[in-house]
Protein backbone atom coordinates (compact mmCIF):
# COMPACT_ATOMS: atom_id res chain seq x y z
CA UNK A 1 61.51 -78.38 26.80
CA UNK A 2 60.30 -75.70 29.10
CA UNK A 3 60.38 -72.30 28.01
CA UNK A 4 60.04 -68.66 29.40
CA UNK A 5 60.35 -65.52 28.73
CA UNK A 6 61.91 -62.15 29.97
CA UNK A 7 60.30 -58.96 28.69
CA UNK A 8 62.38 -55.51 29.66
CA UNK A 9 59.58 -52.61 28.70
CA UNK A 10 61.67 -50.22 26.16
CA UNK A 11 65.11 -48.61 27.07
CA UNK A 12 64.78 -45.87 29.74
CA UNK A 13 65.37 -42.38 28.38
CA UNK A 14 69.24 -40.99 28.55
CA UNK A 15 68.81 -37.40 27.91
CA UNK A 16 66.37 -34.65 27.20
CA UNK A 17 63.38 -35.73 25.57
CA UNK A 18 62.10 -32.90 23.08
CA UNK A 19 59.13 -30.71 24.01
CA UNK A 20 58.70 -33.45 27.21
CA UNK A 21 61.39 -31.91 29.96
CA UNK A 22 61.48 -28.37 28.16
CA UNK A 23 57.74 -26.64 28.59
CA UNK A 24 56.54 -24.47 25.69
CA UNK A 25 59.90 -25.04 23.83
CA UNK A 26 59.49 -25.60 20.25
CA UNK A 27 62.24 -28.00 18.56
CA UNK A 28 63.41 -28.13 14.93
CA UNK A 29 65.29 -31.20 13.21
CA UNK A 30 65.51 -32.34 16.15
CA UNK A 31 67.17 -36.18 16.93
CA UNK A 32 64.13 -38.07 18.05
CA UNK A 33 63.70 -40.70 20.76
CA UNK A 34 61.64 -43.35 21.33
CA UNK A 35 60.08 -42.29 24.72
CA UNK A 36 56.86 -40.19 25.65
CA UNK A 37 56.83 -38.67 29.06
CA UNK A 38 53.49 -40.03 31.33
CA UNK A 39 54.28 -37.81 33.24
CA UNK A 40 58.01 -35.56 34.03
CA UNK A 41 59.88 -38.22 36.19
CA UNK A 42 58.98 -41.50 33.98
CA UNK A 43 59.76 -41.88 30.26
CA UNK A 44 58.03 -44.27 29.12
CA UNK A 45 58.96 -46.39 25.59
CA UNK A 46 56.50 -46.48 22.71
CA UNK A 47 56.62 -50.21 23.39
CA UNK A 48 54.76 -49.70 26.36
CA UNK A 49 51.90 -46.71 25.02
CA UNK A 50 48.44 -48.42 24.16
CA UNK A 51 47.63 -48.53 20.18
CA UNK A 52 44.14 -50.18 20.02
CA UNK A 53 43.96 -50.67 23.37
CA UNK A 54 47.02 -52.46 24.30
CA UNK A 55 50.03 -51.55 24.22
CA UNK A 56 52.99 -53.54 21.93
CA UNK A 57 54.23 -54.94 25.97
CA UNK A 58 50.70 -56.24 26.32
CA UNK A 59 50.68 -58.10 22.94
CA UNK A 60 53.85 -59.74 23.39
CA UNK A 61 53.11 -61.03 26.86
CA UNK A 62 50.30 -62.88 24.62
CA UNK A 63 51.84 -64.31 22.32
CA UNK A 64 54.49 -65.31 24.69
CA UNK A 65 51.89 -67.19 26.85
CA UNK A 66 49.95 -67.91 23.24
CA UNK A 67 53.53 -69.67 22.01
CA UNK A 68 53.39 -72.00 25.38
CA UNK A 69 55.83 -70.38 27.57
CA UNK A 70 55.73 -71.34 31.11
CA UNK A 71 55.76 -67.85 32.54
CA UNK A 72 56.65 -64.47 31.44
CA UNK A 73 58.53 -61.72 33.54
CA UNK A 74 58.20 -58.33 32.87
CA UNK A 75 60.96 -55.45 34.13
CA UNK A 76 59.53 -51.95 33.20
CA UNK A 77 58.90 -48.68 35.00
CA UNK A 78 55.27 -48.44 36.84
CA UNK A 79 53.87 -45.95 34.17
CA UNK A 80 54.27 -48.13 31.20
CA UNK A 81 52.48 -51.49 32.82
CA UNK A 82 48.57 -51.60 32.59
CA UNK A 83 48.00 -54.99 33.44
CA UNK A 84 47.86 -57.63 36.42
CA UNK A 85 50.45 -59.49 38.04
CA UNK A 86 49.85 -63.15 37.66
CA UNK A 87 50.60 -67.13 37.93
CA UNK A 88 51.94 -66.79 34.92
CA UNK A 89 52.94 -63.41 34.75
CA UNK A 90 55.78 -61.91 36.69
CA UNK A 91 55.99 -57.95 37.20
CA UNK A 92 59.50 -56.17 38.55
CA UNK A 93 59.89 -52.40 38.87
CA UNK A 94 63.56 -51.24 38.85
CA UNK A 95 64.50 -48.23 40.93
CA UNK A 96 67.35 -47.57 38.55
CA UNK A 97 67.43 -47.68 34.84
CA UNK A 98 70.84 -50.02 35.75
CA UNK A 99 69.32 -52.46 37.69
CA UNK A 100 67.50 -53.64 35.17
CA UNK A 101 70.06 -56.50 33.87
CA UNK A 102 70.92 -57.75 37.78
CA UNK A 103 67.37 -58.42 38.01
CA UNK A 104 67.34 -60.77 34.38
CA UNK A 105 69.76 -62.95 36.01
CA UNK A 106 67.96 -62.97 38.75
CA UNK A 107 64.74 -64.13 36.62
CA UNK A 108 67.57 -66.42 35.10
CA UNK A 109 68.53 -68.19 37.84
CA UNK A 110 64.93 -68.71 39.40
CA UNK A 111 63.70 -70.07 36.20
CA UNK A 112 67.13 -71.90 35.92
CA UNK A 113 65.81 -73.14 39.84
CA UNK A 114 62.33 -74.21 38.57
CA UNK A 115 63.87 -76.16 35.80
CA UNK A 116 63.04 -73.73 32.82
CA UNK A 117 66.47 -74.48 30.56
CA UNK A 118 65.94 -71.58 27.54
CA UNK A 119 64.13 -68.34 28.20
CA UNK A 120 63.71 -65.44 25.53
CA UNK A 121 65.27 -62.30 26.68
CA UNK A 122 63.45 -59.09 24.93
CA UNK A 123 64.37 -55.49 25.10
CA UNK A 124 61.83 -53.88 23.81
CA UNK A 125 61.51 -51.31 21.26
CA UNK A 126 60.35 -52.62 18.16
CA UNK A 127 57.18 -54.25 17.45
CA UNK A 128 58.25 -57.87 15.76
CA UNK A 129 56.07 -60.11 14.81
CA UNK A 130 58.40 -63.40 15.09
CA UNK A 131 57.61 -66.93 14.56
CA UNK A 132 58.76 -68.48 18.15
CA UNK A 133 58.51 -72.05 17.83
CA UNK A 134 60.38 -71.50 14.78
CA UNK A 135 63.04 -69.66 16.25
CA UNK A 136 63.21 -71.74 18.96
CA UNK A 137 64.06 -74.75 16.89
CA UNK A 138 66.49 -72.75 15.31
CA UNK A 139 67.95 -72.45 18.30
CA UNK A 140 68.45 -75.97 19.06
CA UNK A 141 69.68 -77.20 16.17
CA UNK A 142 72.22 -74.53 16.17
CA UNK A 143 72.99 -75.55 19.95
CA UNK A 144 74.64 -72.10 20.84
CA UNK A 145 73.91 -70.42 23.80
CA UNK A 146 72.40 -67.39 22.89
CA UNK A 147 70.53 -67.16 19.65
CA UNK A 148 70.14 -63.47 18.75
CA UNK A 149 66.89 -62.62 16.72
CA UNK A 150 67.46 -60.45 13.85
CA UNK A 151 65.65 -58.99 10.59
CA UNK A 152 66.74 -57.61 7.59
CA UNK A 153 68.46 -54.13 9.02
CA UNK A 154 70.14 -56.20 11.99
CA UNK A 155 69.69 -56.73 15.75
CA UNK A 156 66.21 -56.43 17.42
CA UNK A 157 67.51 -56.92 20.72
CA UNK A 158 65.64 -60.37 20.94
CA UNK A 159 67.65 -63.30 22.59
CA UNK A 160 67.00 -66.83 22.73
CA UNK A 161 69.66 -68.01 25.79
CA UNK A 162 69.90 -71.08 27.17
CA UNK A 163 70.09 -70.20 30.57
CA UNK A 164 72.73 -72.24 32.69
CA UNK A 165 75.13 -71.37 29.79
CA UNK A 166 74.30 -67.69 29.72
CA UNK A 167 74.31 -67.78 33.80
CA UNK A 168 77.80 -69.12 33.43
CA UNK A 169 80.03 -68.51 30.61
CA UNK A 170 82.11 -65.44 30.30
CA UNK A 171 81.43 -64.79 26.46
CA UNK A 172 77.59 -64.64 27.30
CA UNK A 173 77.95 -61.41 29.44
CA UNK A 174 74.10 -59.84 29.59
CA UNK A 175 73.03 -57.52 27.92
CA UNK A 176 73.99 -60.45 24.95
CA UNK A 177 75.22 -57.54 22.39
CA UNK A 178 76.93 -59.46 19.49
CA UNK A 179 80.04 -57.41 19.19
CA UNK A 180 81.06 -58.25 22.82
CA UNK A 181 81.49 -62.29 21.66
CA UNK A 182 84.32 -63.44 20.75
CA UNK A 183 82.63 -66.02 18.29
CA UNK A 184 79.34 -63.98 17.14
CA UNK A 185 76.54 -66.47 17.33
CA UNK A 186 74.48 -67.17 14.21
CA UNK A 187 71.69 -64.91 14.09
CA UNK A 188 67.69 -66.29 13.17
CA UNK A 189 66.19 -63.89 10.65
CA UNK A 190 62.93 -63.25 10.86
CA UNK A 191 60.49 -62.39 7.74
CA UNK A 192 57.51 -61.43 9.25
CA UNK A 193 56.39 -58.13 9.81
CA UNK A 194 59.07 -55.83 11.80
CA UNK A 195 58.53 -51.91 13.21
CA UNK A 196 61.48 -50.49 14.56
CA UNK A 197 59.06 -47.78 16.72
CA UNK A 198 62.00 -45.92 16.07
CA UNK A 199 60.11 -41.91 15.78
CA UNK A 200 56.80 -40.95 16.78
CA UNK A 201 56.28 -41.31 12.81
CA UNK A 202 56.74 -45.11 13.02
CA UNK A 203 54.26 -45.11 15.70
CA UNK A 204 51.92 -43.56 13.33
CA UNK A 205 52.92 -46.14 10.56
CA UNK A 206 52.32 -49.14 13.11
CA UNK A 207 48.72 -47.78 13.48
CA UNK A 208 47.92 -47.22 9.76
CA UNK A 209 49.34 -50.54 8.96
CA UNK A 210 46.85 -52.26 11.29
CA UNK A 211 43.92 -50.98 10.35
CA UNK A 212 45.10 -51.98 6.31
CA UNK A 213 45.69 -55.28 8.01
CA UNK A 214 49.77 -54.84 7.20
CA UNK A 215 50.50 -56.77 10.41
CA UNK A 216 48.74 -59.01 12.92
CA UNK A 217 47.48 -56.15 15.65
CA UNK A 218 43.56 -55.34 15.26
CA UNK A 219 41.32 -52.66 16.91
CA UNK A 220 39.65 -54.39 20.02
CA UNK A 221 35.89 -53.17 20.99
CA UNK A 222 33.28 -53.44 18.10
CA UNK A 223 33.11 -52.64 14.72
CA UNK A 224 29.89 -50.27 14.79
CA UNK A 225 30.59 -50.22 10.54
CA UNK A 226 32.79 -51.15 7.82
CA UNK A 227 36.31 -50.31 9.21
CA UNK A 228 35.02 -48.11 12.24
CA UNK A 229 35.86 -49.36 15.94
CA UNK A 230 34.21 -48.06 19.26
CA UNK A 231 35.27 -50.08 22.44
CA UNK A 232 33.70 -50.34 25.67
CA UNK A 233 31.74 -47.82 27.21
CA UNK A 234 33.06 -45.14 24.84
CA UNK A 235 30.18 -42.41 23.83
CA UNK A 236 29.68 -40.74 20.19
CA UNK A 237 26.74 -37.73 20.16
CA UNK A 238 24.80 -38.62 17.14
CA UNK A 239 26.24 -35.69 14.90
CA UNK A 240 29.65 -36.75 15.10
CA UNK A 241 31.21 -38.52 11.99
CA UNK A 242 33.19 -41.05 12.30
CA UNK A 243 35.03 -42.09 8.72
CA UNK A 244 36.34 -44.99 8.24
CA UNK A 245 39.10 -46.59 9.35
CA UNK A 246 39.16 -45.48 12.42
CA UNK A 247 39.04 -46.01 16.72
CA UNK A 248 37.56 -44.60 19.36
CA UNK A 249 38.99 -46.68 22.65
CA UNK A 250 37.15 -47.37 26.16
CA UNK A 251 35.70 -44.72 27.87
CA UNK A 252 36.38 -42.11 24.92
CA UNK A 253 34.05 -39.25 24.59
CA UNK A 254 33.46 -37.83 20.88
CA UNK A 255 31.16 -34.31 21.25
CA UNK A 256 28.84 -33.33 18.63
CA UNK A 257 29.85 -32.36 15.02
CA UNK A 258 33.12 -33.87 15.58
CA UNK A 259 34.86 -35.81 13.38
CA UNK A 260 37.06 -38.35 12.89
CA UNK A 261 38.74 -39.74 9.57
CA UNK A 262 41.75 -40.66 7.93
CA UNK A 263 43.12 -43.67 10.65
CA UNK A 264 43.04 -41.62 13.47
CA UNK A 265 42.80 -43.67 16.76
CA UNK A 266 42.03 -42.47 19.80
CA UNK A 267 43.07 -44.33 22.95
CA UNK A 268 40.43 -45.10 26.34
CA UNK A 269 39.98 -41.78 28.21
CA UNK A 270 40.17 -39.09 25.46
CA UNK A 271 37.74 -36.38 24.77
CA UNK A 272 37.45 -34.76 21.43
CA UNK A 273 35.19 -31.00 21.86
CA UNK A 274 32.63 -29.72 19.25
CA UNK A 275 33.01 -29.33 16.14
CA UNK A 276 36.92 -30.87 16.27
CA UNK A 277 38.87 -32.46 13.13
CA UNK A 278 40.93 -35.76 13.97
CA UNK A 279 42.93 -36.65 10.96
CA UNK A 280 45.57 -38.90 10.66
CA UNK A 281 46.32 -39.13 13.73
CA UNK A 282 46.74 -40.23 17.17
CA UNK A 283 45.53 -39.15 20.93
CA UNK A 284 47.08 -41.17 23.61
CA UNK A 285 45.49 -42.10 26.83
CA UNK A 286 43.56 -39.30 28.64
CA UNK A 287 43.67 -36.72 25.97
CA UNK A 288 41.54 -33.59 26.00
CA UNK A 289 41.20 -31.80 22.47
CA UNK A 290 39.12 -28.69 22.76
CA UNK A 291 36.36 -27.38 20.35
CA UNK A 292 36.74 -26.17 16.82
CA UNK A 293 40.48 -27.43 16.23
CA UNK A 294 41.99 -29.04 13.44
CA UNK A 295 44.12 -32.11 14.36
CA UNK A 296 46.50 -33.45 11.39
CA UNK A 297 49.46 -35.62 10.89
CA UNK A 298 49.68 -35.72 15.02
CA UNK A 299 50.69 -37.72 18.04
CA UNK A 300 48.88 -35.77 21.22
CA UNK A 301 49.75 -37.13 24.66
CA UNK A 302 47.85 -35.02 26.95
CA UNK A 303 49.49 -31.96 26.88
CA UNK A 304 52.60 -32.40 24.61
CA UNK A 305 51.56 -31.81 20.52
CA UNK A 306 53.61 -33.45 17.86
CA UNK A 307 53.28 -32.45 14.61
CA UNK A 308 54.54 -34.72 12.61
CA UNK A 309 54.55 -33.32 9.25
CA UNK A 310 57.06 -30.83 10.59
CA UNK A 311 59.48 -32.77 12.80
CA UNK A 312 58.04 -30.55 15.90
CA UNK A 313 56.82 -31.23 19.20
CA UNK A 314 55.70 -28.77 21.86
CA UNK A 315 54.16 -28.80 25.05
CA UNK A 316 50.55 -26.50 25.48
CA UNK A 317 49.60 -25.31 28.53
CA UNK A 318 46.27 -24.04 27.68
CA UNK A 319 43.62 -26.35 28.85
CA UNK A 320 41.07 -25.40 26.32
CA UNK A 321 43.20 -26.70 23.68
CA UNK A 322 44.63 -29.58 24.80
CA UNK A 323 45.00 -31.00 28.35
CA UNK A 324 45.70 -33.80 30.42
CA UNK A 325 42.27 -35.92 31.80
CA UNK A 326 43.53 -37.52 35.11
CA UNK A 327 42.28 -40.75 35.84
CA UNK A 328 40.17 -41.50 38.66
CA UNK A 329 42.74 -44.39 39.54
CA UNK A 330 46.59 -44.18 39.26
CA UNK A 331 46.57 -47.76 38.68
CA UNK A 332 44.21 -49.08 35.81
CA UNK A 333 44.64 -52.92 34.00
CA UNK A 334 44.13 -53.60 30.87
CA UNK A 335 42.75 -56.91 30.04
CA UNK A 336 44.60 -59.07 27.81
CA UNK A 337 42.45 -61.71 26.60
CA UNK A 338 45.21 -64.28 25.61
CA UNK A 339 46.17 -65.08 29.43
CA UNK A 340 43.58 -63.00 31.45
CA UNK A 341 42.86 -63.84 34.88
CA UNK A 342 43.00 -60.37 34.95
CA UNK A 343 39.76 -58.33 35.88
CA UNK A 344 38.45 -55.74 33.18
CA UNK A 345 38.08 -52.11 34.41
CA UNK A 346 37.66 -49.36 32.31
CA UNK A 347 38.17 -46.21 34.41
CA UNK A 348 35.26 -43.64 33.92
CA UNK A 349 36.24 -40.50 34.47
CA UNK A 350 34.35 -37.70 35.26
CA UNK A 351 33.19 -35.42 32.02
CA UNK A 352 31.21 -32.81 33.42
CA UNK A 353 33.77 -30.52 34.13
CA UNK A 354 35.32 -30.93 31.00
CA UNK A 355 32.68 -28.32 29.41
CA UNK A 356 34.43 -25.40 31.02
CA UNK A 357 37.81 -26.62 29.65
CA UNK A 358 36.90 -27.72 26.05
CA UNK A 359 35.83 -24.01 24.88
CA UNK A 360 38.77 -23.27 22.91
CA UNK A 361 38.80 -20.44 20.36
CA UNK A 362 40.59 -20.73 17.23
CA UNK A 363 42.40 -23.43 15.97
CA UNK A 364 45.13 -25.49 17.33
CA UNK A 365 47.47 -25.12 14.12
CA UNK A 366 47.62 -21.60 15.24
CA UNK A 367 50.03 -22.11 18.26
CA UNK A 368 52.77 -23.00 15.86
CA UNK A 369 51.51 -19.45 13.86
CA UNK A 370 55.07 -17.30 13.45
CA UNK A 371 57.19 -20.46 15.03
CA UNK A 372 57.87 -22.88 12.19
């Protein structure tokens, strides 16, 4: 029976994002949301930032294409796709956050048009690791229209539909939420590993949990030593440290007597200075972290800090401590080797006038001195 799927790249962002739309603004106990800012006008899910080199998008296209679907479509804003358009890959950019459910049925009814009779319909947020084929025949033998997928704690907005049924009846309104049918379809319950990606903190959980091989997701590039990744065209002086387990991504540039330890990943693009501390934790694409700083229990996304220890984020706007590294190319794929027809390029930016911004003074635990 054919088969596709229909991937919608995180919820947009409803309000104010803390420490993202509010510079230099410190925020206490604050009510976290899943999005990171690429840049002001796009929030961006943790679904679709890279862990490893691919972001938790990326990995479900493959296993959708690895499970045998015919094609997979993909609605998400331009900042959170790295990757290729393809045969078998559809791409769709919304102008509006609302628009985003007219263009499902529209996937619907073109696969519905090719002859593709049950699709998967995925809003993503968490990072699931579900059996398919499983849930698929689940599905059928249950012969309900829409087959919501489920763990433990409830929903995961995952939806097996079949699609002339969910095109047509009234009581399979999209988005399928449960409490809106009148009969509540019988849910499949997955087993497998489930992150909800719920706080930056889960983020940080995901990422510890792969490298103590918790879930199925595994540091791409090669493993220099015993639990120690350095992908493509990434460059390590020969005094650094690097302590396992740990990542350094494409194109990353670790200075001398810098170190990095305790599962700390750091995505392609970064740039750790001299004589730096990365511990436990995580710098997102294009990432400068100055000399001499101390880096703990973190997410750093260019230029917003989030200590996670203390429930605070804040955005720096002193270059020699942290700072955004633009890429040489707006537009940059990521190869995913499960479906690839897509070409590798690692963007190389250029480091030599990074010197002048990576002299910071100090460390960087002391911009939250007299604040928390």
């Amino acid at each position: 029976m054919p088969f596709s799927a229909i991937l919608l790249g995180g919820k947009p962002a409803t309000g104010t994002v803390p420490g993202h739309s509010i510079r230099a603004r410190v925020n206490r106990n604050v009510d976290w949301r899943t999005d990171l800012c690429l840049n002001d006008d796009q929030p961006v899910s943790l679904a679709c930032v890279e862990i490893f080199g691919q972001s938790i998008l990326e990995r479900t296209v493959a296993a959708c294409m690895n499970a045998g679907m015919r094609s997979v479509s993909v609605i998400a804003v331009s900042a959170g796709i790295s990757f290729h358009e393809t045969k078998s890959v559809r791409i769709a950019i919304p102008k509006r956050s609302e628009d985003r459910w007219s263009i499902v049925r529209e996937m619907l009814q073109r696969d519905l048009q090719q002859g593709i009779d049950t699709a998967l319909i995925a809003e993503l947020g968490a990072y699931a690791e579900i059996d398919l084929p499983s849930a698929l025949r689940f599905h059928r033998a249950k012969g309900q229209p829409i087959t919501p997928i489920h763990d433990a704690q409830g929903s995961l907005s995952f939806w097996i539909v079949d699609v002339a049924r969910a095109l047509s009846a009234p009581d399979s309104a999209l988005p399928p939420e449960d409490d809106r049918i009148i009969n509540p379809p019988v849910p499949f319950v997955i087993t497998g590993y489930v992150n909800r990606l719920e706080h930056p903190r889960d983020f940080r959980r995901l990422v510890v949990d792969a490298f103590l091989g918790r879930c199925s997701i595994r540091p791409s590039g090669r493993e220099i030593k015993p639990g120690v990744w350095v992908d493509a065209g990434a460059r390590v002086h020969k005094t650094a440290r690097l302590v396992a387990p740990c990542y350094i991504g494409s194109n990353t540039r670790v200075r001398p007597a810098a170190v990095v330890t305790r599962c700390s990943n750091l995505e392609r693009n970064c740039n750790v200075g001299e004589g730096s501390l990365i511990s436990d934790a995580s710098l997102l694409p294009h990432t400068l972290v100055g000399r001499g700083l101390d880096v703990a229990a973190a997410l750093v996304d260019r230029v917003d800090f989030v200590a996670l220890d203390r429930n605070v984020t804040v955005r720096i706007q002193d270059p020699t401590l942290i700072s955004d590294i633009p890429p040489r190319k707006q537009y940059v794929p990521a190869y995913v080797p499960q479906y690839g027809d897509a070409e590798h390029r690692g963007a190389e930016p250029d480091f030599a006038h990074l010197d002048y911004l990576a002299r910071a003074k100090g460390r960087l635990l002391e911009v939250f001195k007299g604040e928390v």
